[in-house]
PDB file of N, CA and C in Angstrom:
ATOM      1  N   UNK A   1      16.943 118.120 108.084  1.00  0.00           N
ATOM      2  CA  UNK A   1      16.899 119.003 106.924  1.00  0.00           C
ATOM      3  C   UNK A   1      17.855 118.482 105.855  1.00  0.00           C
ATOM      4  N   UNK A   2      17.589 118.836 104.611  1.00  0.00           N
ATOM      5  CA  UNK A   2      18.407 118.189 103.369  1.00  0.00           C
ATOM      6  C   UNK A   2      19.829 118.838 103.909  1.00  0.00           C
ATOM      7  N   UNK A   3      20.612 118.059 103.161  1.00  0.00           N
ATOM      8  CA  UNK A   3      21.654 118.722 102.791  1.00  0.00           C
ATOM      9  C   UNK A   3      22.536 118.415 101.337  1.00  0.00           C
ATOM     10  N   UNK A   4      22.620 119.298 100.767  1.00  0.00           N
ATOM     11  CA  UNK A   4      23.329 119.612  99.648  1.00  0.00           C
ATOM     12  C   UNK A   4      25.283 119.610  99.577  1.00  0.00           C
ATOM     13  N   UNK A   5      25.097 118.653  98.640  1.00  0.00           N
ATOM     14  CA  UNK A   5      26.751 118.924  98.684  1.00  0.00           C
ATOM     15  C   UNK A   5      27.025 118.511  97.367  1.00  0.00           C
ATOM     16  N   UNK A   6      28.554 119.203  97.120  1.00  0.00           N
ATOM     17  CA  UNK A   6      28.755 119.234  95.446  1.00  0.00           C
ATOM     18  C   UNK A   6      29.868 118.405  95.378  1.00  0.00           C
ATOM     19  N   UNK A   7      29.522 117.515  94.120  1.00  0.00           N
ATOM     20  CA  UNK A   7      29.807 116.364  94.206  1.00  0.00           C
ATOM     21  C   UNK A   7      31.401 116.595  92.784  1.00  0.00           C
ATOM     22  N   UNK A   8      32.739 116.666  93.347  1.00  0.00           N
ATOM     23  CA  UNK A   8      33.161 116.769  91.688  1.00  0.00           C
ATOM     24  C   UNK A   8      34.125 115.517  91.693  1.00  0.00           C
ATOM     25  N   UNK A   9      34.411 115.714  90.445  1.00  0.00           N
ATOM     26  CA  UNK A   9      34.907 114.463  89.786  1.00  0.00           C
ATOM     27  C   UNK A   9      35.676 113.519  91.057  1.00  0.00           C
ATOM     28  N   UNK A  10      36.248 112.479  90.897  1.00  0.00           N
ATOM     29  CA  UNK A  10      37.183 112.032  92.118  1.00  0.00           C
ATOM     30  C   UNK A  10      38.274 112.103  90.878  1.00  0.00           C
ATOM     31  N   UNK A  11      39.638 112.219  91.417  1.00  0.00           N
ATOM     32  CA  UNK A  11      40.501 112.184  90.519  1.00  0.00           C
ATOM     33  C   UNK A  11      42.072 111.835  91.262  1.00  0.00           C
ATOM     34  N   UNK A  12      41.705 111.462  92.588  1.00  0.00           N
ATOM     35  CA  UNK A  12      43.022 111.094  93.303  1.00  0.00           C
ATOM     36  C   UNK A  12      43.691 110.206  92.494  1.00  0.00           C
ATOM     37  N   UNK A  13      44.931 109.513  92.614  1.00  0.00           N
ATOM     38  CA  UNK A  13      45.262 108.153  92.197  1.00  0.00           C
ATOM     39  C   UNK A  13      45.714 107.312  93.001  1.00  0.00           C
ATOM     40  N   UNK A  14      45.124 106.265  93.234  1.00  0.00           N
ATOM     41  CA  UNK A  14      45.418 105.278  94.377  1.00  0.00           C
ATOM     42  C   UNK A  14      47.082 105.017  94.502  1.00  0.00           C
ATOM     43  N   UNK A  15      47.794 104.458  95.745  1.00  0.00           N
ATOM     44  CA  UNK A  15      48.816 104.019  95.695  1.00  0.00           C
ATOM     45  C   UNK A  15      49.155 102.286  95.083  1.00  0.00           C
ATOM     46  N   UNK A  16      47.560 102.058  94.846  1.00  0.00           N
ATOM     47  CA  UNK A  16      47.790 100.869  94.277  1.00  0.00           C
ATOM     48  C   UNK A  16      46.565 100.353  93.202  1.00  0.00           C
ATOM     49  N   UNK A  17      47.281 100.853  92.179  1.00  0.00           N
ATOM     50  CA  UNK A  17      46.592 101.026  90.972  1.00  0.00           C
ATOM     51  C   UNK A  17      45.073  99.668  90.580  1.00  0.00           C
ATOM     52  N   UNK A  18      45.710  98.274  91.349  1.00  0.00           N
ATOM     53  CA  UNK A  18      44.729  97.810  90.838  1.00  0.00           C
ATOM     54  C   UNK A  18      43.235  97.724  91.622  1.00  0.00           C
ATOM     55  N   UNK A  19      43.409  98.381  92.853  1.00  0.00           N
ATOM     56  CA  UNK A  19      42.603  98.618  93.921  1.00  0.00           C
ATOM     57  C   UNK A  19      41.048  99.673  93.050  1.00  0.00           C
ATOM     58  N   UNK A  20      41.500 100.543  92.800  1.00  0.00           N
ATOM     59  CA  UNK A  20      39.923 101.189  91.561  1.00  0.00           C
ATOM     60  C   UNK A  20      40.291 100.399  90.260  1.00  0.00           C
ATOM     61  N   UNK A  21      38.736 100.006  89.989  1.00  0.00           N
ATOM     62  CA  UNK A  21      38.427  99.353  88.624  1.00  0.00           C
ATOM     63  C   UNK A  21      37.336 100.028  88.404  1.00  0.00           C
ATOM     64  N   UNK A  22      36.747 100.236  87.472  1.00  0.00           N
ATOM     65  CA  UNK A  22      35.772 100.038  86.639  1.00  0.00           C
ATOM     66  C   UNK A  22      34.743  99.215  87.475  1.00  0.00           C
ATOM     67  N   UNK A  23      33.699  99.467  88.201  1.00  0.00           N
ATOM     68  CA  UNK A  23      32.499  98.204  88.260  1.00  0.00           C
ATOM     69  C   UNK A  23      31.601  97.807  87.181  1.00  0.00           C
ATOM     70  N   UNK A  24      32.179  99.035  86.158  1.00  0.00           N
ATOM     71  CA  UNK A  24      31.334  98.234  84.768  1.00  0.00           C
ATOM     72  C   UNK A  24      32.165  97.169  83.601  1.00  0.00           C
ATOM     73  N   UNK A  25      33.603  97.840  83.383  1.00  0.00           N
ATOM     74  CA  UNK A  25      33.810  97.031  82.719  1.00  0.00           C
ATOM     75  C   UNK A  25      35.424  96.974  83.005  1.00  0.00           C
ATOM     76  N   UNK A  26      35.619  96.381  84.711  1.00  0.00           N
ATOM     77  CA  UNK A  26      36.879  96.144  85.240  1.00  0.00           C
ATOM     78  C   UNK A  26      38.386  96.626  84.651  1.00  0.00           C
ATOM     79  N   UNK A  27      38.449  97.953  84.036  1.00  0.00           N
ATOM     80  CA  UNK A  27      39.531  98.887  83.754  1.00  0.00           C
ATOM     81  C   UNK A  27      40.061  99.375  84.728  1.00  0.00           C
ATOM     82  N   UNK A  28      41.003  99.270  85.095  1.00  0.00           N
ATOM     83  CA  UNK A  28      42.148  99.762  86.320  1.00  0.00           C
ATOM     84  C   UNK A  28      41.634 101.429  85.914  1.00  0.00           C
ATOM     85  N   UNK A  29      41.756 102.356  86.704  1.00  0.00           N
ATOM     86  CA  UNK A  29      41.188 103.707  87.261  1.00  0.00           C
ATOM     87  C   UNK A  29      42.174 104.431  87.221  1.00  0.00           C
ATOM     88  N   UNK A  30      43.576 104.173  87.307  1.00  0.00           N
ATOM     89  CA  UNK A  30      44.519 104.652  88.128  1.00  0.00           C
ATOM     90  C   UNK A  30      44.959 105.700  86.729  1.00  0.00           C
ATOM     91  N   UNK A  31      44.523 107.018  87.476  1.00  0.00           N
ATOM     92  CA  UNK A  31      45.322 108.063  86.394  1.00  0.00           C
ATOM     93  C   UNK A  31      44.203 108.857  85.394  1.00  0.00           C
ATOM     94  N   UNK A  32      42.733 107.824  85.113  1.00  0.00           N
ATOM     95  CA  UNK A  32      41.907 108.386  84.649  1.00  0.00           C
ATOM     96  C   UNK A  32      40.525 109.008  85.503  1.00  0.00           C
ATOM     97  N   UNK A  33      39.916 109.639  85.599  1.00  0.00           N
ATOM     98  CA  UNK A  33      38.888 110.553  86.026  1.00  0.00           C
ATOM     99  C   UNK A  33      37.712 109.374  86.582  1.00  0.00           C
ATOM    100  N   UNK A  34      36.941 109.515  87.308  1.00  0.00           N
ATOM    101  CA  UNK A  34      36.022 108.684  87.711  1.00  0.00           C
ATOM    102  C   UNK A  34      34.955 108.679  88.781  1.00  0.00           C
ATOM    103  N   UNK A  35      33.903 108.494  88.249  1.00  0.00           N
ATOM    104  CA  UNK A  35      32.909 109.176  89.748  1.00  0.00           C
ATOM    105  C   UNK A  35      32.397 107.666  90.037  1.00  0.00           C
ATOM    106  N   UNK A  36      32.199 108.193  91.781  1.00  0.00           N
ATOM    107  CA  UNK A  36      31.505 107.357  92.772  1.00  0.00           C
ATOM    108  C   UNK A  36      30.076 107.068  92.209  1.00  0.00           C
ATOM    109  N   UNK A  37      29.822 106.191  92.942  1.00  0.00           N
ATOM    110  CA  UNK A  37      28.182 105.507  91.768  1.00  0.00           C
ATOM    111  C   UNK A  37      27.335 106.055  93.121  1.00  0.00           C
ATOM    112  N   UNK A  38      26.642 107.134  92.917  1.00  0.00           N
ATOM    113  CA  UNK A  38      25.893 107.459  94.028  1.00  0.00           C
ATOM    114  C   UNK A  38      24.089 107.400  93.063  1.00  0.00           C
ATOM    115  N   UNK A  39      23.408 106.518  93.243  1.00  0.00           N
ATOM    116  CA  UNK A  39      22.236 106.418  92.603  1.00  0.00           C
ATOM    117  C   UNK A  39      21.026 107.239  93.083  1.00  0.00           C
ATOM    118  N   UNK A  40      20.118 107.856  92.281  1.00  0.00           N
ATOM    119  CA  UNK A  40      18.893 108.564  92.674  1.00  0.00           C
ATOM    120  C   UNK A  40      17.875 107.892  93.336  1.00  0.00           C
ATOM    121  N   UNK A  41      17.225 107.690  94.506  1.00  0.00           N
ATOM    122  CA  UNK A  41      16.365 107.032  94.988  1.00  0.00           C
ATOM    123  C   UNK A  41      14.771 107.051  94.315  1.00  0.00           C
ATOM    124  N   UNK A  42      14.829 107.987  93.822  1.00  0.00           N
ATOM    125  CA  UNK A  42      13.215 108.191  92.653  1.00  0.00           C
ATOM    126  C   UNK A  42      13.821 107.531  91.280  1.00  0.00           C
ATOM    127  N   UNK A  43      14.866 107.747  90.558  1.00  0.00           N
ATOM    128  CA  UNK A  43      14.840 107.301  89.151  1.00  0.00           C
ATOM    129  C   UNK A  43      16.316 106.258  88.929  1.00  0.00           C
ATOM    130  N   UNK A  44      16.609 105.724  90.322  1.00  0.00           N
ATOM    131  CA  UNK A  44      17.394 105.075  89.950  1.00  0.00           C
ATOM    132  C   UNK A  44      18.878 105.280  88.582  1.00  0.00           C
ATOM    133  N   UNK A  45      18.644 106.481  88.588  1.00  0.00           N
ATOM    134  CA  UNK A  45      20.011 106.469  87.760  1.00  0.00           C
ATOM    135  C   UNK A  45      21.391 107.170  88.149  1.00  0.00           C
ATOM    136  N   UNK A  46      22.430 107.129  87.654  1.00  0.00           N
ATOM    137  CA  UNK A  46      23.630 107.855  88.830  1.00  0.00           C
ATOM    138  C   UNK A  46      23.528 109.189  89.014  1.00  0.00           C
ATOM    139  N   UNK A  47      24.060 109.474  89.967  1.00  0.00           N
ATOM    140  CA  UNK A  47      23.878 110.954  90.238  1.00  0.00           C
ATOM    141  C   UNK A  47      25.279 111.507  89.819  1.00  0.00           C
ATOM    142  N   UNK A  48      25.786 111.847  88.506  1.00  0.00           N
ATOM    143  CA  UNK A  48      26.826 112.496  87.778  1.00  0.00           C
ATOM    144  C   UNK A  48      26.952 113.727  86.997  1.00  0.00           C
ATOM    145  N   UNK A  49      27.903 113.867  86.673  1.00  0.00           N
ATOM    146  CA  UNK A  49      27.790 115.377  86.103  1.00  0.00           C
ATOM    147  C   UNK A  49      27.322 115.478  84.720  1.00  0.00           C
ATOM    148  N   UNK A  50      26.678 116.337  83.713  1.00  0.00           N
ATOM    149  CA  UNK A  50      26.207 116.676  82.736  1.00  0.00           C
ATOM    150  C   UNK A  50      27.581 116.324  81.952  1.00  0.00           C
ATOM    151  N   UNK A  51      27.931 115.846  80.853  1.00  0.00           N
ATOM    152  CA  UNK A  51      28.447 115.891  79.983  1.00  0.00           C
ATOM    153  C   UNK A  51      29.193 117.128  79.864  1.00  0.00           C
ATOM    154  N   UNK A  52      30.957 117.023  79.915  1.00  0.00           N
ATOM    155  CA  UNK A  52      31.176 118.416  79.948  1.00  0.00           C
ATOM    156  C   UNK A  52      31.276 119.182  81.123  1.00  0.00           C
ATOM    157  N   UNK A  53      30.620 118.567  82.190  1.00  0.00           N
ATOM    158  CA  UNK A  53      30.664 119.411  83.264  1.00  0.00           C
ATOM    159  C   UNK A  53      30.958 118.601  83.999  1.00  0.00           C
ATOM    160  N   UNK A  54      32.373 119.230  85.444  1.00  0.00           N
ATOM    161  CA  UNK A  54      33.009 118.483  86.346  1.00  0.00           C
ATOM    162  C   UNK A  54      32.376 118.381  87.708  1.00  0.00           C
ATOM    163  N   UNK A  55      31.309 119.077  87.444  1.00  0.00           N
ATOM    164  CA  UNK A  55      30.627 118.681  89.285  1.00  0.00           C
ATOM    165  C   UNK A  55      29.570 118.752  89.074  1.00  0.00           C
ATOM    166  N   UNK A  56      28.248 118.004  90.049  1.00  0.00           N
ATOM    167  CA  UNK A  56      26.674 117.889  89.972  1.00  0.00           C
ATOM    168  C   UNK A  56      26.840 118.048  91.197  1.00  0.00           C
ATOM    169  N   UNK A  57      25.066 118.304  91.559  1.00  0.00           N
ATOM    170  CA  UNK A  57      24.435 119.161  92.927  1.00  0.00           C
ATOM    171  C   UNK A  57      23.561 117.748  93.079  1.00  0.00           C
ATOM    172  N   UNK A  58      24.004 117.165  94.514  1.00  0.00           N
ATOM    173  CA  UNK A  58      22.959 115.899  94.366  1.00  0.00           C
ATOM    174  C   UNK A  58      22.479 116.299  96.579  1.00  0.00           C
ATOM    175  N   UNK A  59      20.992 115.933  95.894  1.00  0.00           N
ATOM    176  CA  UNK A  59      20.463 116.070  97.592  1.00  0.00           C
ATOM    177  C   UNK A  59      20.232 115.026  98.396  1.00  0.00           C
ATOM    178  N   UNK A  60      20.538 115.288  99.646  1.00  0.00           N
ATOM    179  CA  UNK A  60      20.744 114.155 100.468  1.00  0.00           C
ATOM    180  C   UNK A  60      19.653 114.266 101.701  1.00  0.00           C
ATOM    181  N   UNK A  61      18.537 113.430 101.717  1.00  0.00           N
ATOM    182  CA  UNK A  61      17.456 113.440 102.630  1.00  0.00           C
ATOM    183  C   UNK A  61      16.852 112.195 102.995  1.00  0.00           C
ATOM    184  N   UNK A  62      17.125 111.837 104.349  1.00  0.00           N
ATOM    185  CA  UNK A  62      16.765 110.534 104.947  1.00  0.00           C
ATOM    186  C   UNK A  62      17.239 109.564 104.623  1.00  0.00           C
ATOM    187  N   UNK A  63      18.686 109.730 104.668  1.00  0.00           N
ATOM    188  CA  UNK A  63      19.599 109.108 103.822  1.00  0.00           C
ATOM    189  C   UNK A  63      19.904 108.384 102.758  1.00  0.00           C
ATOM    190  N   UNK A  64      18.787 109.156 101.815  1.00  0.00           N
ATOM    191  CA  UNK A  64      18.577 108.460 100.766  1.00  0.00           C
ATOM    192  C   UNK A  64      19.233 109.744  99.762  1.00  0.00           C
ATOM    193  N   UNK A  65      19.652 109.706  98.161  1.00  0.00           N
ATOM    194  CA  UNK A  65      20.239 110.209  97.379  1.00  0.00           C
ATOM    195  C   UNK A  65      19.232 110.695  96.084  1.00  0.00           C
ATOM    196  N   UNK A  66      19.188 112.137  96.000  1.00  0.00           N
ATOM    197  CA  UNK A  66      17.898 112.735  94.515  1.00  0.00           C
ATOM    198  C   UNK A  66      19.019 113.405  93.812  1.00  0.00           C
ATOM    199  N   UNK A  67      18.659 112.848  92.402  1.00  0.00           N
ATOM    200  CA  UNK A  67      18.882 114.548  91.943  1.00  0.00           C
ATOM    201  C   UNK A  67      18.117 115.875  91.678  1.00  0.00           C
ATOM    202  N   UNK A  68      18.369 116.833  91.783  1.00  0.00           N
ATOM    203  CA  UNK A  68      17.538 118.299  92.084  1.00  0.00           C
ATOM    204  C   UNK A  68      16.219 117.971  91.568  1.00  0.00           C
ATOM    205  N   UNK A  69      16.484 117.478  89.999  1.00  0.00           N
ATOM    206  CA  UNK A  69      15.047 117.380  89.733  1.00  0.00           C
ATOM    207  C   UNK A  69      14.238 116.159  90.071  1.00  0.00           C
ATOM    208  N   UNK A  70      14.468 115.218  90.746  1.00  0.00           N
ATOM    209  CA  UNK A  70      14.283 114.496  91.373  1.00  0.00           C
ATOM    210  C   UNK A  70      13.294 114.171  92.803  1.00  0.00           C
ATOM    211  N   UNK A  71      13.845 115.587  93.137  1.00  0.00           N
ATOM    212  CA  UNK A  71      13.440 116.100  95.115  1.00  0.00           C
ATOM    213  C   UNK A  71      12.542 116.623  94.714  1.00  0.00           C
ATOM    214  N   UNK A  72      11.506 115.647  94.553  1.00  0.00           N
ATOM    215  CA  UNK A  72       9.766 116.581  94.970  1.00  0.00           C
ATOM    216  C   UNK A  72       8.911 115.290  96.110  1.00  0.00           C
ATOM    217  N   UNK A  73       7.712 115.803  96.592  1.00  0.00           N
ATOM    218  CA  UNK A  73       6.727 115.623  96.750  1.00  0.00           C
ATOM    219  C   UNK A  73       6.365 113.803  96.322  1.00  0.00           C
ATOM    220  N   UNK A  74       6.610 112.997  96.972  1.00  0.00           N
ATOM    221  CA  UNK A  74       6.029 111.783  96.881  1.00  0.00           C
ATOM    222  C   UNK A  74       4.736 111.378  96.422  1.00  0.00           C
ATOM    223  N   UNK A  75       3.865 112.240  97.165  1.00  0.00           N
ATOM    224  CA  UNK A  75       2.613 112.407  96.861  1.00  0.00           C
ATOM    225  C   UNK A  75       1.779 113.527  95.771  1.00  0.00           C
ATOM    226  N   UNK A  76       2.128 114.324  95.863  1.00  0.00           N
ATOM    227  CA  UNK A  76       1.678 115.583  94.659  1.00  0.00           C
ATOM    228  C   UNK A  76       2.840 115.833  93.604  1.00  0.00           C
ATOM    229  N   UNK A  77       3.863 115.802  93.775  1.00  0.00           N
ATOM    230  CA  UNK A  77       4.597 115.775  92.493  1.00  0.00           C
ATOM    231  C   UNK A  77       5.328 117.198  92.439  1.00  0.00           C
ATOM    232  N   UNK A  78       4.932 118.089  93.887  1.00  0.00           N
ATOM    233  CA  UNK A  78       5.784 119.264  93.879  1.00  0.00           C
ATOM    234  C   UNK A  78       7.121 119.599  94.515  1.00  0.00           C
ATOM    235  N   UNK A  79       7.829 120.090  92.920  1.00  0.00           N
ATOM    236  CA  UNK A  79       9.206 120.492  93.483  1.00  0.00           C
ATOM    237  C   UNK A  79       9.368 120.655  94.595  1.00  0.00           C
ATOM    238  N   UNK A  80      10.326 120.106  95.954  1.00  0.00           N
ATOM    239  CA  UNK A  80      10.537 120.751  97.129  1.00  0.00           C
ATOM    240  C   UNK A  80      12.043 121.810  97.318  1.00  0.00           C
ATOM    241  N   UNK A  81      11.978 122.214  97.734  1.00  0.00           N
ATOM    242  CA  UNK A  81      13.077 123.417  98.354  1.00  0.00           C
ATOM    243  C   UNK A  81      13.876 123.043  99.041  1.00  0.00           C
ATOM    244  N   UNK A  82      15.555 122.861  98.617  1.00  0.00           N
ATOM    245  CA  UNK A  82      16.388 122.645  99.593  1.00  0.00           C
ATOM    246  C   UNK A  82      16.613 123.066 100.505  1.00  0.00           C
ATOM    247  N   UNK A  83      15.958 124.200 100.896  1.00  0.00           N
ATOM    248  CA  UNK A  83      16.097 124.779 102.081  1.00  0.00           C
ATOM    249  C   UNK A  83      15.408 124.286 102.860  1.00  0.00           C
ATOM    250  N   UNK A  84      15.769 124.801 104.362  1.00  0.00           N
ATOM    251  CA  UNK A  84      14.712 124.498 105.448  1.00  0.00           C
ATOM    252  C   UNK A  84      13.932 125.450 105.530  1.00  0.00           C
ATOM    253  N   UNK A  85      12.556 125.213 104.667  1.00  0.00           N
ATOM    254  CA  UNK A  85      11.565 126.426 105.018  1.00  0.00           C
ATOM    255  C   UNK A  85      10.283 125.703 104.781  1.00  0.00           C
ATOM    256  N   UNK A  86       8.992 126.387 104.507  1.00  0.00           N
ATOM    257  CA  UNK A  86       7.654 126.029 104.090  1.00  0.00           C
ATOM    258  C   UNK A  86       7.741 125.103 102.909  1.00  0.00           C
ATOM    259  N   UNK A  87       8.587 125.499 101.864  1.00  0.00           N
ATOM    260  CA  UNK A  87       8.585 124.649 100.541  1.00  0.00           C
ATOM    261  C   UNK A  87       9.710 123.348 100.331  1.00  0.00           C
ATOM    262  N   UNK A  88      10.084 123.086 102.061  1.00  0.00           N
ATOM    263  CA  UNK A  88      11.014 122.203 102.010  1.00  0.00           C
ATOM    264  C   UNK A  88      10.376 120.839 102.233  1.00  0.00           C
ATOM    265  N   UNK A  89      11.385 120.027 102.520  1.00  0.00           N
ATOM    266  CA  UNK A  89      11.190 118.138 103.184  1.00  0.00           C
ATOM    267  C   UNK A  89      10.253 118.186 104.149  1.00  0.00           C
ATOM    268  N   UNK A  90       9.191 117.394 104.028  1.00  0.00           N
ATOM    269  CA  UNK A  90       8.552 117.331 105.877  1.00  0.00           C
ATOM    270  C   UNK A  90       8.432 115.845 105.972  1.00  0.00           C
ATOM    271  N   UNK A  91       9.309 115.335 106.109  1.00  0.00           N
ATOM    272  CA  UNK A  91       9.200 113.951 106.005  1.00  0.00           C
ATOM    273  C   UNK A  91       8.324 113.292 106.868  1.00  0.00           C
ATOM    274  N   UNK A  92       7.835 112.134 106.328  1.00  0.00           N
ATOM    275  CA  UNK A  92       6.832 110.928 107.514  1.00  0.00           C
ATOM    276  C   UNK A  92       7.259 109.637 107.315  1.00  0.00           C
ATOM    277  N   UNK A  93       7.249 108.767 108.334  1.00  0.00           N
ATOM    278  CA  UNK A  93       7.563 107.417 108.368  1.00  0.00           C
ATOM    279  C   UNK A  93       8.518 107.128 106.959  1.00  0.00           C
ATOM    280  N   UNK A  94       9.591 107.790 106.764  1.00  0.00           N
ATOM    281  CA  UNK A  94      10.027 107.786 105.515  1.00  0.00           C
ATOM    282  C   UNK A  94       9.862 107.915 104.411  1.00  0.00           C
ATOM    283  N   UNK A  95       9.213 108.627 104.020  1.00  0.00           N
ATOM    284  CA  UNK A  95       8.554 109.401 102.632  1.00  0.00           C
ATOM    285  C   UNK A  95       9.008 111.347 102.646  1.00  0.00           C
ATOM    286  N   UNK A  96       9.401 111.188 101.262  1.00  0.00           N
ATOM    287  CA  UNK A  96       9.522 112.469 101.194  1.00  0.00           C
ATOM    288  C   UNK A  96       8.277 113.161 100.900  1.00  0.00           C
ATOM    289  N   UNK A  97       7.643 114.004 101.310  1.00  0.00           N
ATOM    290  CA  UNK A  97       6.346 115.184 101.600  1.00  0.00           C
ATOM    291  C   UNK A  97       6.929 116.331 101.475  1.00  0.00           C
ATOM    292  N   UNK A  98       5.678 117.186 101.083  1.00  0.00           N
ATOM    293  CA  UNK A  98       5.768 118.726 100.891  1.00  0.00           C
ATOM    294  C   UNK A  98       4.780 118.596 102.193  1.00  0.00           C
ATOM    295  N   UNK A  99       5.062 119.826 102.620  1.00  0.00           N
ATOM    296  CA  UNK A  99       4.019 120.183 104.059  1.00  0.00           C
ATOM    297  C   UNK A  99       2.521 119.903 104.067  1.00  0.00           C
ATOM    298  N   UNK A 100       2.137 119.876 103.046  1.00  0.00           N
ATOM    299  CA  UNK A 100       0.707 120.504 102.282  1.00  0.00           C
ATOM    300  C   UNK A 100       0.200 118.489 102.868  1.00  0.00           C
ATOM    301  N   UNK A 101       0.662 117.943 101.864  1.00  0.00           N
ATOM    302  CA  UNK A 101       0.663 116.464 102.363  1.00  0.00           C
ATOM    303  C   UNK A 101       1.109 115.627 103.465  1.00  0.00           C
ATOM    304  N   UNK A 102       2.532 115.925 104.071  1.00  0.00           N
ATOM    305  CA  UNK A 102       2.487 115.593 105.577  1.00  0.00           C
ATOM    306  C   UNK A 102       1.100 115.692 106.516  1.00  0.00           C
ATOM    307  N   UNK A 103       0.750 117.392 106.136  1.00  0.00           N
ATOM    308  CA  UNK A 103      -0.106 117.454 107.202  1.00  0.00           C
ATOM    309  C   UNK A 103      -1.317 116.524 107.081  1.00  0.00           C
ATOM    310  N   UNK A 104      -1.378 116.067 105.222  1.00  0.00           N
ATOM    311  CA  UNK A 104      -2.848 115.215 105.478  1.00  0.00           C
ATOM    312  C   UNK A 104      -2.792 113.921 105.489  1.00  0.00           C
ATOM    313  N   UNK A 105      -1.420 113.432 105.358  1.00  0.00           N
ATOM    314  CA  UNK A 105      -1.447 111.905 105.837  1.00  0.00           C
ATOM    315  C   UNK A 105      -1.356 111.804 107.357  1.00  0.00           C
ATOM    316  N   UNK A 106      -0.577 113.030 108.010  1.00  0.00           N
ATOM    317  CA  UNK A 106      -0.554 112.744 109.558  1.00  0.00           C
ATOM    318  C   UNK A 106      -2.032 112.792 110.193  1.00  0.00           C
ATOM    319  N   UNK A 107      -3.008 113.559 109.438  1.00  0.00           N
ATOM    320  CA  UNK A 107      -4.544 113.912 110.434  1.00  0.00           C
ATOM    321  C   UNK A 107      -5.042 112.028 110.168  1.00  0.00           C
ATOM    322  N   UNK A 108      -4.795 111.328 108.816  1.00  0.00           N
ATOM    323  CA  UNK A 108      -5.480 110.155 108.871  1.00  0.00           C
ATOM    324  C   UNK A 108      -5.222 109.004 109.428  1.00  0.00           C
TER     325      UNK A 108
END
């Protein structure tokens, strides 16, 4: 089943400043704000917070990384439900599925 976890800023400061950089443009870290590069497995882009805002909701299923709007249906294109219920993950051979489609790739 997914699981959800909220992701906020990292903001520790290392004991040795030159240890966090920048992987974009090698700036020592130490003292300024900075998020982990956790990428969306559908759109490839980071999974970070809105502008302004210190934490994002990123879902975690088959150990791969969505963001909310992100987590649908491989095949039909419908939103799935973080929960564990009818409108959730039914995964197959690694694909994310809504139930509706699990069940009809598993009959073929």
């Amino acid at each position: 089943s997914p699981i959800t976890d909220r992701m906020p800023e990292a903001t520790a400061k290392p004991t040795t400043p030159h240890c966090f950089t920048c992987v974009v443009c090698a700036c020592p870290l130490e003292g300024t704000s900075f998020i982990v590069d956790k990428r969306c497995s559908v759109c490839s882009e980071p999974i970070m917070p809105e502008p302004g805002r210190d934490e994002t909701v990123r879902v975690v299923a088959l150990d791969k990384n969505f963001h909310m709007k992100c987590y649908k249906c491989e095949d039909c294109g419908k939103a799935l439900s973080i929960e564990a219920d009818d409108n959730g993950c039914f995964p197959l051979d690694g694909h994310v599925l809504c139930r509706k489609c699990h069940s009809a790739r598993a009959q073929t």
